[in-house]
C-alpha atoms as a PDB file:
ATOM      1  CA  UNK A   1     127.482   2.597  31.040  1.00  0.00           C
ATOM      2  CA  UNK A   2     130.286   5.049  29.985  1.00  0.00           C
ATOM      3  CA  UNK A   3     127.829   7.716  29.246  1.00  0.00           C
ATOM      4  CA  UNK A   4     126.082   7.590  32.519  1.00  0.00           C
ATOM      5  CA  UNK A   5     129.422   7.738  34.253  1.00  0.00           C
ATOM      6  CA  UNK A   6     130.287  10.705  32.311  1.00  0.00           C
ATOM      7  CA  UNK A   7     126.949  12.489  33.055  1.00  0.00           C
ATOM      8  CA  UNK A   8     127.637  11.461  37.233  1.00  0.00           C
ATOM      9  CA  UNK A   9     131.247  13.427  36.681  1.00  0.00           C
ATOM     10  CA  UNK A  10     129.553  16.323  37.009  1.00  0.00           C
ATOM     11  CA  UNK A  11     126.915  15.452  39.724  1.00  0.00           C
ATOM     12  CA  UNK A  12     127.819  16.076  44.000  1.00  0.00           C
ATOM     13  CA  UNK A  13     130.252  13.538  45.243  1.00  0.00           C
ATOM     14  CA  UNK A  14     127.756  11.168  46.802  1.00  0.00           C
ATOM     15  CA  UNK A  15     125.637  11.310  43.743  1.00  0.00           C
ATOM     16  CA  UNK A  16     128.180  10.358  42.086  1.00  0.00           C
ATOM     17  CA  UNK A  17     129.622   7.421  44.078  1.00  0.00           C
ATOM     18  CA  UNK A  18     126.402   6.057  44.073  1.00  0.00           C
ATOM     19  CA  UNK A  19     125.698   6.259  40.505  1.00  0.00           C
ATOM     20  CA  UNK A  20     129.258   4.691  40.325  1.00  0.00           C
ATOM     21  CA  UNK A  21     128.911   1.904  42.594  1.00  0.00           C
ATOM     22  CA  UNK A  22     125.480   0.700  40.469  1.00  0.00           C
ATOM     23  CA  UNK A  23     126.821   1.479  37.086  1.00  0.00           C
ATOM     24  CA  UNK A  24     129.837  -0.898  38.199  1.00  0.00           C
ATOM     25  CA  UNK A  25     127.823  -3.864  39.122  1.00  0.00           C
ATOM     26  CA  UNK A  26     125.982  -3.127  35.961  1.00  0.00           C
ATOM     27  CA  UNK A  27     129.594  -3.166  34.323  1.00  0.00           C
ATOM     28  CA  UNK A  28     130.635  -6.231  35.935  1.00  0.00           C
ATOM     29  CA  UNK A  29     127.165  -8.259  35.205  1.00  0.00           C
ATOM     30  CA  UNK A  30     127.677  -7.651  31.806  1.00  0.00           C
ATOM     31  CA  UNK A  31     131.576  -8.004  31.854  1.00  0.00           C
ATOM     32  CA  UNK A  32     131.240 -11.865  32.957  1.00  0.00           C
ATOM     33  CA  UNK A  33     128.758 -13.205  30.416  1.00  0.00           C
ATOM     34  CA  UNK A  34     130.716 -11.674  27.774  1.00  0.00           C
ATOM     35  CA  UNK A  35     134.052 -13.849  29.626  1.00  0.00           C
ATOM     36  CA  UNK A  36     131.561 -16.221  29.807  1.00  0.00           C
ATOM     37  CA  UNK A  37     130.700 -16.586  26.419  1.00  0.00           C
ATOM     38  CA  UNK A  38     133.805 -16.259  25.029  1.00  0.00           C
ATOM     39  CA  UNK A  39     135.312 -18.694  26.405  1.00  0.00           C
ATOM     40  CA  UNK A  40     132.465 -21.119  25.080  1.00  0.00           C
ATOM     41  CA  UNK A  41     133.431 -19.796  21.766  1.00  0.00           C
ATOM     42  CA  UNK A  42     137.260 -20.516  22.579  1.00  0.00           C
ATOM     43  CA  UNK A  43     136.040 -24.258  23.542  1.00  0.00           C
ATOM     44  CA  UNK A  44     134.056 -24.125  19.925  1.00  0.00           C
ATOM     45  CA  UNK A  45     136.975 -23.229  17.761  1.00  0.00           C
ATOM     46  CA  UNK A  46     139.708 -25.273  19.145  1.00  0.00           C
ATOM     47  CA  UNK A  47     137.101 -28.143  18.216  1.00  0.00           C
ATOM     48  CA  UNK A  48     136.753 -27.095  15.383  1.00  0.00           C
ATOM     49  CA  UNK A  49     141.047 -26.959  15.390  1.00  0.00           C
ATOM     50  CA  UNK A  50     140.477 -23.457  14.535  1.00  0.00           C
ATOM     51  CA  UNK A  51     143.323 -22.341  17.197  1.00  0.00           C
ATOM     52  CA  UNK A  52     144.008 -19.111  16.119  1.00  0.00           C
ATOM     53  CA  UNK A  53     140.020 -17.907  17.108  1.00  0.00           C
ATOM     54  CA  UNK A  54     140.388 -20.027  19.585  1.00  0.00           C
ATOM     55  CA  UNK A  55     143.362 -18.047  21.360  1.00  0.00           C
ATOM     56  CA  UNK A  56     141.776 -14.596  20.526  1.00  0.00           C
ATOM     57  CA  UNK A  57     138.362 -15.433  22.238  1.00  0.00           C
ATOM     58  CA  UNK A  58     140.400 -16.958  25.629  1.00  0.00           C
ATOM     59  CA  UNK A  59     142.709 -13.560  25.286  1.00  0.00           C
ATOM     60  CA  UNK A  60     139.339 -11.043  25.355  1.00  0.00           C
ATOM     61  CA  UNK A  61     137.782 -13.140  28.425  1.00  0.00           C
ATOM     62  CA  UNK A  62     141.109 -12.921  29.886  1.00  0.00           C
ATOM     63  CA  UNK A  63     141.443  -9.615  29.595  1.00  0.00           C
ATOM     64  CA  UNK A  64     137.524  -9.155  31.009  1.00  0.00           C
ATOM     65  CA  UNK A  65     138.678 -11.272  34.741  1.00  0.00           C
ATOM     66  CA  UNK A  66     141.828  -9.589  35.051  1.00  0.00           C
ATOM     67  CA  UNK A  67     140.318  -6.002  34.841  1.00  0.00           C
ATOM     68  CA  UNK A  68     137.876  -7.117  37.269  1.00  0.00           C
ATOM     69  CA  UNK A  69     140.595  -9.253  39.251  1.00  0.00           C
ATOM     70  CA  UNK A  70     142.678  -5.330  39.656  1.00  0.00           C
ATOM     71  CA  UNK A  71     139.110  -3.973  40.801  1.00  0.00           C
ATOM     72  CA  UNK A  72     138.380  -6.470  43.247  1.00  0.00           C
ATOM     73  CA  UNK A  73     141.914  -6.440  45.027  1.00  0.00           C
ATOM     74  CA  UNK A  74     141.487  -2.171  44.860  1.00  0.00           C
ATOM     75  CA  UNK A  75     137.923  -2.198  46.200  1.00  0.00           C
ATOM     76  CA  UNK A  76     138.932  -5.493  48.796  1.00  0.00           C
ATOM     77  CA  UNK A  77     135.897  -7.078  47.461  1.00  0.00           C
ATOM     78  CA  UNK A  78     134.913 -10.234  48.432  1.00  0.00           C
ATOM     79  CA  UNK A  79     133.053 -13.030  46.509  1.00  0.00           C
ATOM     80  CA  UNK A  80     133.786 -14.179  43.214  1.00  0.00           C
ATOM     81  CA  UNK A  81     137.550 -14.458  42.628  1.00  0.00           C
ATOM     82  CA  UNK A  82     138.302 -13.368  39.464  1.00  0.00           C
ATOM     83  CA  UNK A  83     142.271 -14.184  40.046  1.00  0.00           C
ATOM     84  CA  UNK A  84     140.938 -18.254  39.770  1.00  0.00           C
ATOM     85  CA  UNK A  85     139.357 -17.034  36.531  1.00  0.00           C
ATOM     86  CA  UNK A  86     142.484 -15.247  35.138  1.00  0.00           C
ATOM     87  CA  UNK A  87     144.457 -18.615  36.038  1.00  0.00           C
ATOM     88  CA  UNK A  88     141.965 -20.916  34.405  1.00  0.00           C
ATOM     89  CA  UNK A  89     141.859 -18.862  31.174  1.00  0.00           C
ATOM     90  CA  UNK A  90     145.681 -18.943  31.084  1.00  0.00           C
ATOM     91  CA  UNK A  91     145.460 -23.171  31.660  1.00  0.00           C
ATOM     92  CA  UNK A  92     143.331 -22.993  28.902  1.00  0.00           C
ATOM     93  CA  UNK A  93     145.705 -21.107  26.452  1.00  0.00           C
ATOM     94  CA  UNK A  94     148.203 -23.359  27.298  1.00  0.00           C
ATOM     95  CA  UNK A  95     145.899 -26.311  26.252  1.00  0.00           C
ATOM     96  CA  UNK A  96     144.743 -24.565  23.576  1.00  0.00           C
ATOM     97  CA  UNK A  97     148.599 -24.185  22.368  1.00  0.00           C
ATOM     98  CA  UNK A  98     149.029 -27.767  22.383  1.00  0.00           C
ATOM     99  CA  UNK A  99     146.423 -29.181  20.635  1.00  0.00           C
ATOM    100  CA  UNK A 100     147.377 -26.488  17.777  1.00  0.00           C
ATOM    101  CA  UNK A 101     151.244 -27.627  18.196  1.00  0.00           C
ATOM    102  CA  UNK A 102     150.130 -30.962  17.145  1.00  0.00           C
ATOM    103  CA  UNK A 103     147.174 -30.566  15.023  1.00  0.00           C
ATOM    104  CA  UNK A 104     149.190 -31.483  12.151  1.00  0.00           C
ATOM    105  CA  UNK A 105     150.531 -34.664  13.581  1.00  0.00           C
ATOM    106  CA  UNK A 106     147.513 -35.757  14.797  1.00  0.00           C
ATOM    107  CA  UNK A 107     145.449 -34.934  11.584  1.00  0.00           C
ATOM    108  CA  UNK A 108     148.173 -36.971   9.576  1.00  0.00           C
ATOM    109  CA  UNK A 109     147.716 -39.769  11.891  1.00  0.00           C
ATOM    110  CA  UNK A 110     143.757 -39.911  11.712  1.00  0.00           C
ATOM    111  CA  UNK A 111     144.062 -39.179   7.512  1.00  0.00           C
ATOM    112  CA  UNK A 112     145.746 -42.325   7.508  1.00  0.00           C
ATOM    113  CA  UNK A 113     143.692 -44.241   9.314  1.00  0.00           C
ATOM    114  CA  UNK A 114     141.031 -43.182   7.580  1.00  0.00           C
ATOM    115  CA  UNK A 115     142.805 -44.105   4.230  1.00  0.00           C
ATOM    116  CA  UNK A 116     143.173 -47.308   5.683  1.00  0.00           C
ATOM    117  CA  UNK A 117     139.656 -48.002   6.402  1.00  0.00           C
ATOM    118  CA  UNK A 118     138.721 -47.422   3.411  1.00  0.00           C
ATOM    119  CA  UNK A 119     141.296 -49.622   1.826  1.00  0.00           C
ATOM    120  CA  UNK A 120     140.121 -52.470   4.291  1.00  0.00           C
ATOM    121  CA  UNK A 121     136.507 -51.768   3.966  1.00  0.00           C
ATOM    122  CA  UNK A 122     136.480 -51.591  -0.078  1.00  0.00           C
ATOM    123  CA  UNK A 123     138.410 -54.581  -0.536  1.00  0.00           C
ATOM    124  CA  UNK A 124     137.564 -58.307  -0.221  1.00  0.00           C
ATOM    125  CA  UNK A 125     140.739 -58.481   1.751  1.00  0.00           C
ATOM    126  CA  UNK A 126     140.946 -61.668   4.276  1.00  0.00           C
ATOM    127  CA  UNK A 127     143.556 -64.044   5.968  1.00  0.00           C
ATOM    128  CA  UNK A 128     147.331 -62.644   6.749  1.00  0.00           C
ATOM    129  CA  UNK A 129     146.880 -59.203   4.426  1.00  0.00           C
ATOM    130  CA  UNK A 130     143.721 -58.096   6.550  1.00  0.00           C
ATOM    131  CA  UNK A 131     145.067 -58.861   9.625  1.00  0.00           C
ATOM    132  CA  UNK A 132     148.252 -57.162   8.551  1.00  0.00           C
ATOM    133  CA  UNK A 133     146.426 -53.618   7.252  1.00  0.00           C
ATOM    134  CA  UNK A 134     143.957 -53.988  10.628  1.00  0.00           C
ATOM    135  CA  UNK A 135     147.382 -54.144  12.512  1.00  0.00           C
ATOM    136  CA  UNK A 136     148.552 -51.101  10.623  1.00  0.00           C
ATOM    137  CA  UNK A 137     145.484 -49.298  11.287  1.00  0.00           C
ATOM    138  CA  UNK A 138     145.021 -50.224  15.029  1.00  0.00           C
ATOM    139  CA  UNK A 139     148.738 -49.141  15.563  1.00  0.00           C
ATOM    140  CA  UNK A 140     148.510 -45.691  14.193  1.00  0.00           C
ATOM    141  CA  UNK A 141     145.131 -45.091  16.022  1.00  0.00           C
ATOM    142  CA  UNK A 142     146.796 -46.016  19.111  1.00  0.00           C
ATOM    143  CA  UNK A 143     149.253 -43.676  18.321  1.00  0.00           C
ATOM    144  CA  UNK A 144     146.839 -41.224  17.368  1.00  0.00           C
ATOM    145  CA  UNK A 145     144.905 -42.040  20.836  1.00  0.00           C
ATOM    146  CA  UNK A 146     148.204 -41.228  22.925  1.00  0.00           C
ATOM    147  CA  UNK A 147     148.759 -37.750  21.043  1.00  0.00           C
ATOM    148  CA  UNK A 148     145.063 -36.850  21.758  1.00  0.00           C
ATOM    149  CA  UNK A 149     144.790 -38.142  25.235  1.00  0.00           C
ATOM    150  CA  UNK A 150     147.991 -36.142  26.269  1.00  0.00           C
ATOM    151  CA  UNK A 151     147.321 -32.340  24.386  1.00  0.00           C
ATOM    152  CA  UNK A 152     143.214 -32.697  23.864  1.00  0.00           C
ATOM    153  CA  UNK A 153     142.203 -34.735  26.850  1.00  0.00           C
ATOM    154  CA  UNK A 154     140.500 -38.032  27.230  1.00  0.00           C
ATOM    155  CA  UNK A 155     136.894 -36.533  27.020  1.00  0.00           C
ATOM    156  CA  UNK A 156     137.446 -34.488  24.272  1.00  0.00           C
ATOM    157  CA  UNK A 157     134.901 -35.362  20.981  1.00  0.00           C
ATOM    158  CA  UNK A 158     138.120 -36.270  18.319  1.00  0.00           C
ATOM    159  CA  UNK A 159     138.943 -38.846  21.204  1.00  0.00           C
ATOM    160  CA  UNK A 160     135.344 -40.161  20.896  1.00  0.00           C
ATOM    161  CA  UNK A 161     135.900 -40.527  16.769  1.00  0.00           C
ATOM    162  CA  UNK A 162     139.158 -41.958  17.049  1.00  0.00           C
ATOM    163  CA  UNK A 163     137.809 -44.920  19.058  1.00  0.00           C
ATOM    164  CA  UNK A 164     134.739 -45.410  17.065  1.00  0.00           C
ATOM    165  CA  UNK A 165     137.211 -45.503  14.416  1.00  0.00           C
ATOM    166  CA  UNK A 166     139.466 -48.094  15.858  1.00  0.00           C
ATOM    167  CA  UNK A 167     136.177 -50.141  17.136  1.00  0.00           C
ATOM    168  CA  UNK A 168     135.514 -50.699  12.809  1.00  0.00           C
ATOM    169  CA  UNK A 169     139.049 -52.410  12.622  1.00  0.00           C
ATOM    170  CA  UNK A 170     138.962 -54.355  15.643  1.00  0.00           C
ATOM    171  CA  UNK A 171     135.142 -55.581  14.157  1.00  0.00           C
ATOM    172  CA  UNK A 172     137.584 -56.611  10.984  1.00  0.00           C
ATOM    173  CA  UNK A 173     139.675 -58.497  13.135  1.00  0.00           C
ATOM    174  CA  UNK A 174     137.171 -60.341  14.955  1.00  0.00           C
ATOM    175  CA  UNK A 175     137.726 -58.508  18.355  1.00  0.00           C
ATOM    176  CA  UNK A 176     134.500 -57.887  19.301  1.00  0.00           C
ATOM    177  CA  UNK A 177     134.867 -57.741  22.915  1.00  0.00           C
ATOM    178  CA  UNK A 178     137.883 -54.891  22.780  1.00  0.00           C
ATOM    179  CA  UNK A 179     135.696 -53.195  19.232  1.00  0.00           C
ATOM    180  CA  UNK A 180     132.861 -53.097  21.595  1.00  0.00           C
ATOM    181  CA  UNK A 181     134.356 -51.727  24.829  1.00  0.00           C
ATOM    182  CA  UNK A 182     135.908 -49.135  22.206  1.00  0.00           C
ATOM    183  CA  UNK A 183     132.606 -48.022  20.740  1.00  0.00           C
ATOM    184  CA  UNK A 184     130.983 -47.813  24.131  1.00  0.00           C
ATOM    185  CA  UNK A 185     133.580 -45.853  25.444  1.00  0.00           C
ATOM    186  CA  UNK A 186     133.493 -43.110  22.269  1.00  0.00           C
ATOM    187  CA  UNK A 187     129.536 -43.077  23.276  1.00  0.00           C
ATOM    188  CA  UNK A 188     130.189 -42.144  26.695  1.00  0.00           C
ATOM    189  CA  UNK A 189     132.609 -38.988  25.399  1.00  0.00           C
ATOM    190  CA  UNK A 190     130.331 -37.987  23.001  1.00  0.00           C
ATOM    191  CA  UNK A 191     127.317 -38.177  25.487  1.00  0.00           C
ATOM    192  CA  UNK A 192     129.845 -36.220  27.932  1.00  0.00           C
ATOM    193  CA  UNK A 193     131.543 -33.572  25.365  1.00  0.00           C
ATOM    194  CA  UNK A 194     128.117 -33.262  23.319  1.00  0.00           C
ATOM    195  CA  UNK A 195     125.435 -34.131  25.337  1.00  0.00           C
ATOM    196  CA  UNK A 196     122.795 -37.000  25.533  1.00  0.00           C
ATOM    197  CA  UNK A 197     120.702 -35.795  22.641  1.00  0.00           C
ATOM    198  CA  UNK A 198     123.419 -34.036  20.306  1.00  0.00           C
ATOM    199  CA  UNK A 199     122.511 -36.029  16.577  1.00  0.00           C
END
C-alpha cells in the first residue's frame, strides 16, 4: 500500500486522490483485522496470565483504531466509530492490569486449594478432620472466587475451574445439592468462555 501511494505522488491530482481514496480503504480493511486479531491474542495471553503479551497485543490494536479514529474525525467519515474501539481497548488494559495485579494472590489461593485436595483426596480422612480440611478448602476457594469474580469476571474460564474445584470438596462434605449447582455452573462458563465443543 505504501508503494502504490508513493508511485500516485507523482501522478495528476485526481489520479492521485483516487488512487488514495482506494488504497485507504484497502489500508483500513486490512488495519481492522489486524486490531481484530490482536486483540483475540490479548484475550489469549491474559488466559494464559501471560499479562505482559497480553498488554503489548491490546497496545498495537490500540494504536491501529486510534490512527483510524484521527482519520475518520479529519475526513468526517461516518460509519464505524473507531473512538468506541479506542475506549474499549483502553477498558480492556485496565482489566488486563488487574488480573496481572493479582495473579499472584489468586494463584496462591488456587495452589492451596489444590494442595488441599490432594491432601483430602489421598487420605482416608473422615468425621471432624475432613469436615475441618473441606472447610479450609471451601473457604479459600470462596476467597479465591471473590478475587476472580471482581478483576477476571464471572465468565471467565479460571472462574469455571475454581468451581469445579470447590464442587470436589463440597462432594466430600456430602453437599451434593450446592457441589452440583457448582459444577453445573463451571459447565455453563466453560461452554460460554470455550465453546460447546472445546475438549
Amino acid at each position: 500500500i505504501s508503494i502504490h501511494m508513493e508511485n500516485a505522488a507523482s501522478k495528476p491530482k485526481f489520479i492521485k486522490t483516487a488512487t488514495y481514496i482506494v488504497l485507504h480503504e484497502e489500508w483500513t480493511e486490512v488495519a481492522w483485522y489486524i486490531a481484530t486479531t490482536r486483540t483475540m491474542m490479548a484475550i489469549l495471553y491474559e488466559r494464559q496470565s501471560d499479562h505482559n503479551k497480553a498488554l503489548s497485543c491490546c497496545a498495537e490494536a490500540q494504536a491501529v483504531y486510534e490512527r483510524q479514529a484521527k482519520f475518520d474525525h479529519r475526513h468526517r467519515v461516518i460509519g464505524v466509530n473507531a473512538d468506541d474501539y479506542v475506549k474499549r481497548m483502553e477498558q480492556m488494559i485496565t482489566k488486563i492490569e488487574e488480573s496481572k495485579a493479582t495473579y499472584s494472590k489468586r494463584k496462591a489461593l488456587y495452589d492451596e486449594a489444590l494442595r488441599l485436595c490432594d491432601v483430602i483426596c489421598s487420605s482416608n480422612m473422615e468425621g471432624s478432620s475432613l469436615n475441618c480440611k473441606c472447610d479450609e478448602a471451601k473457604r479459600t476457594l470462596e476467597e479465591l472466587l471473590a478475587l476472580q469474580n471482581a478483576h477476571l469476571g464471572v465468565s471467565h474460564p479460571q472462574v469455571a475451574d475454581t468451581k469445579a474445584l470447590l464442587s470436589k470438596f463440597l462432594v466430600k462434605k456430602r453437599c451434593f445439592i450446592e457441589a452440583e449447582n457448582n459444577m453445573l455452573e463451571s459447565i455453563s462458563i466453560s461452554e460460554l468462555s470455550l465453546g460447546k465443543y472445546h475438549p
